[in-house]
C-alpha atoms as a PDB file:
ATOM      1  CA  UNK A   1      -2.000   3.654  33.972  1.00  0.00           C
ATOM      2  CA  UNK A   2       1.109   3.343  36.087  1.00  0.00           C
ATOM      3  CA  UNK A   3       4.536   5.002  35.139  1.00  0.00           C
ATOM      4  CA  UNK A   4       7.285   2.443  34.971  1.00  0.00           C
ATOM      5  CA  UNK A   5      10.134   4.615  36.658  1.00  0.00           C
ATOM      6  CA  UNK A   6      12.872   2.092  36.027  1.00  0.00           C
ATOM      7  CA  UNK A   7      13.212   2.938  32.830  1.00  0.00           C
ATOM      8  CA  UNK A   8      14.702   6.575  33.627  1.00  0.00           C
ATOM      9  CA  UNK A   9      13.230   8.232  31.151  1.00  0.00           C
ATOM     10  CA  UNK A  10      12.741  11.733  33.250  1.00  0.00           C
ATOM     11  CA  UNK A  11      12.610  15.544  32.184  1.00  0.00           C
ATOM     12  CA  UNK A  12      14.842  17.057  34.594  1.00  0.00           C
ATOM     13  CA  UNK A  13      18.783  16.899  35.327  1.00  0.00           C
ATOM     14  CA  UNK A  14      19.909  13.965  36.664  1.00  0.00           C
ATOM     15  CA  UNK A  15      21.550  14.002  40.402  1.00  0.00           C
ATOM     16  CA  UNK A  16      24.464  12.356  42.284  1.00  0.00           C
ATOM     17  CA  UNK A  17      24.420  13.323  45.908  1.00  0.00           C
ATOM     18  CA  UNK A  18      21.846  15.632  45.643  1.00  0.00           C
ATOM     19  CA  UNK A  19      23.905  18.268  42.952  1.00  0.00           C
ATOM     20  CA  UNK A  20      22.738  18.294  39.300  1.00  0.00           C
ATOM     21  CA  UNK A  21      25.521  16.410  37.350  1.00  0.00           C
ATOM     22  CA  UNK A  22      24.535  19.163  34.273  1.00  0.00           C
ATOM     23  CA  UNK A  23      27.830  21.229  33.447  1.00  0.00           C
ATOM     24  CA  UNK A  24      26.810  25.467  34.274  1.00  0.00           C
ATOM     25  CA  UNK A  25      28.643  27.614  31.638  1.00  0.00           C
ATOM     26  CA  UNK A  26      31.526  29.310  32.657  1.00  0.00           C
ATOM     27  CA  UNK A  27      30.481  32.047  35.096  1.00  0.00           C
ATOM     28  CA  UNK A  28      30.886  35.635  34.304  1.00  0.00           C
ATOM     29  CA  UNK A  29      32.452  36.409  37.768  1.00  0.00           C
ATOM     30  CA  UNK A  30      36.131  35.032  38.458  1.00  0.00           C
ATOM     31  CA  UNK A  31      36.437  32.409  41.146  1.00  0.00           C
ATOM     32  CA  UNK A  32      38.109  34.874  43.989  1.00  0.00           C
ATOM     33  CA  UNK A  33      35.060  37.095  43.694  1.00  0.00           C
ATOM     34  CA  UNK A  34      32.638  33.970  44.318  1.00  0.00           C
ATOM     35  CA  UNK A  35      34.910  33.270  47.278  1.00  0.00           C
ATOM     36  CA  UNK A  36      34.379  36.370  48.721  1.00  0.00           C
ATOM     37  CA  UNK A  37      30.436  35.713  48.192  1.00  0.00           C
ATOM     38  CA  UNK A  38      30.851  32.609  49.899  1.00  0.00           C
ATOM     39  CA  UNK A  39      32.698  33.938  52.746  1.00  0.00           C
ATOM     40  CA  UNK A  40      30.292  36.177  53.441  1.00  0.00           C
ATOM     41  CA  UNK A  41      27.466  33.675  53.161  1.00  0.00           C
ATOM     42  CA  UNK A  42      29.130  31.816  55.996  1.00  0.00           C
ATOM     43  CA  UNK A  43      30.231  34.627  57.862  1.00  0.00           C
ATOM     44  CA  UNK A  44      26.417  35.926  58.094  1.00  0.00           C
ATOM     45  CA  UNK A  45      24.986  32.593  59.071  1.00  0.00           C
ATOM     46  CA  UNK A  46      27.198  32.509  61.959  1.00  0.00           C
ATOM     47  CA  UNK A  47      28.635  28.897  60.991  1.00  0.00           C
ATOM     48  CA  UNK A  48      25.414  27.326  60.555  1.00  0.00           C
ATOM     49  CA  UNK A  49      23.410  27.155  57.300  1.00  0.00           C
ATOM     50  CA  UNK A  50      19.309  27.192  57.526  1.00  0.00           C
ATOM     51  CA  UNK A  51      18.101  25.128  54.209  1.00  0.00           C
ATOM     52  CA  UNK A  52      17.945  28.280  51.906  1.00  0.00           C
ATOM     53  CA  UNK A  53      21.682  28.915  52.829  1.00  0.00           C
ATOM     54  CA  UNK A  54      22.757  25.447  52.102  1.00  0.00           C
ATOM     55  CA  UNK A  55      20.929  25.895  48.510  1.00  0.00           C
ATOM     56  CA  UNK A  56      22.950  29.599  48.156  1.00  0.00           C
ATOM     57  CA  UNK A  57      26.136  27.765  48.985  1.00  0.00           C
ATOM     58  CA  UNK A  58      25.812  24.735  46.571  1.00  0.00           C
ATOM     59  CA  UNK A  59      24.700  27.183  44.039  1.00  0.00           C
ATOM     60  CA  UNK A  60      27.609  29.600  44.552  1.00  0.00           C
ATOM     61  CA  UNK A  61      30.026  26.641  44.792  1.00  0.00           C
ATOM     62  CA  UNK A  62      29.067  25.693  41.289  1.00  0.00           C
ATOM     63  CA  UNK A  63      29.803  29.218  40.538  1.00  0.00           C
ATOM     64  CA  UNK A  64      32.883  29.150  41.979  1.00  0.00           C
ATOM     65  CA  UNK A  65      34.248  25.522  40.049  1.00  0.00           C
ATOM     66  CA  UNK A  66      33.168  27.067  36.624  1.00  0.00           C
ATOM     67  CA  UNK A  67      34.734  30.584  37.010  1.00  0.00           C
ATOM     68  CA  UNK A  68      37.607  30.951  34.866  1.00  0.00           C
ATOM     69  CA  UNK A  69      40.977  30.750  37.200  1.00  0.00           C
ATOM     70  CA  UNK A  70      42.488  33.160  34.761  1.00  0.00           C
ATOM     71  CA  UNK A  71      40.102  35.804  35.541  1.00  0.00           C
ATOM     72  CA  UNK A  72      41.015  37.022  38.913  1.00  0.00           C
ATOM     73  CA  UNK A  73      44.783  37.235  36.830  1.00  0.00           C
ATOM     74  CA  UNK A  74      43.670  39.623  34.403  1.00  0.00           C
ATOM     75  CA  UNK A  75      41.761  41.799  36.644  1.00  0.00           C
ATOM     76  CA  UNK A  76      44.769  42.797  38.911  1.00  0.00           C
END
């Protein structure tokens, strides 16, 4: 028996551009402290990211849109 794909009925997150279109929750660390992750990440790979970096970097990007903006406020 052959699937019929075109019907989209799949079990995992669905994708545009290759990034899951799922909303995270909100993350625990405030959005200048994934910056400084991601600055680092970049800053160790020398400019270029091998495939596992790119992964990191779209993961910590996520991180980084749902980190509360308000965070980094209170913790000065």
């Amino acid at each position: 028996m052959m699937c019929d794909c075109s019907q989209g009925h799949h079990s995992y997150p669905r994708k545009l551009h290759g990034m899951p279109t799922t909303v995270e929750p909100a993350s625990e660390r405030s959005a200048s402290e994934v910056n400084e992750e991601i600055r680092a990440l970049w800053f160790r790979s020398g400019g270029t990211l091998t495939g596992e970096q790119r992964e990191e970097y779209r993961r910590l990007v996520l991180e980084w849109a749902a980190a509360d903006p308000q965070q980094s406020a209170r913790a000065a």
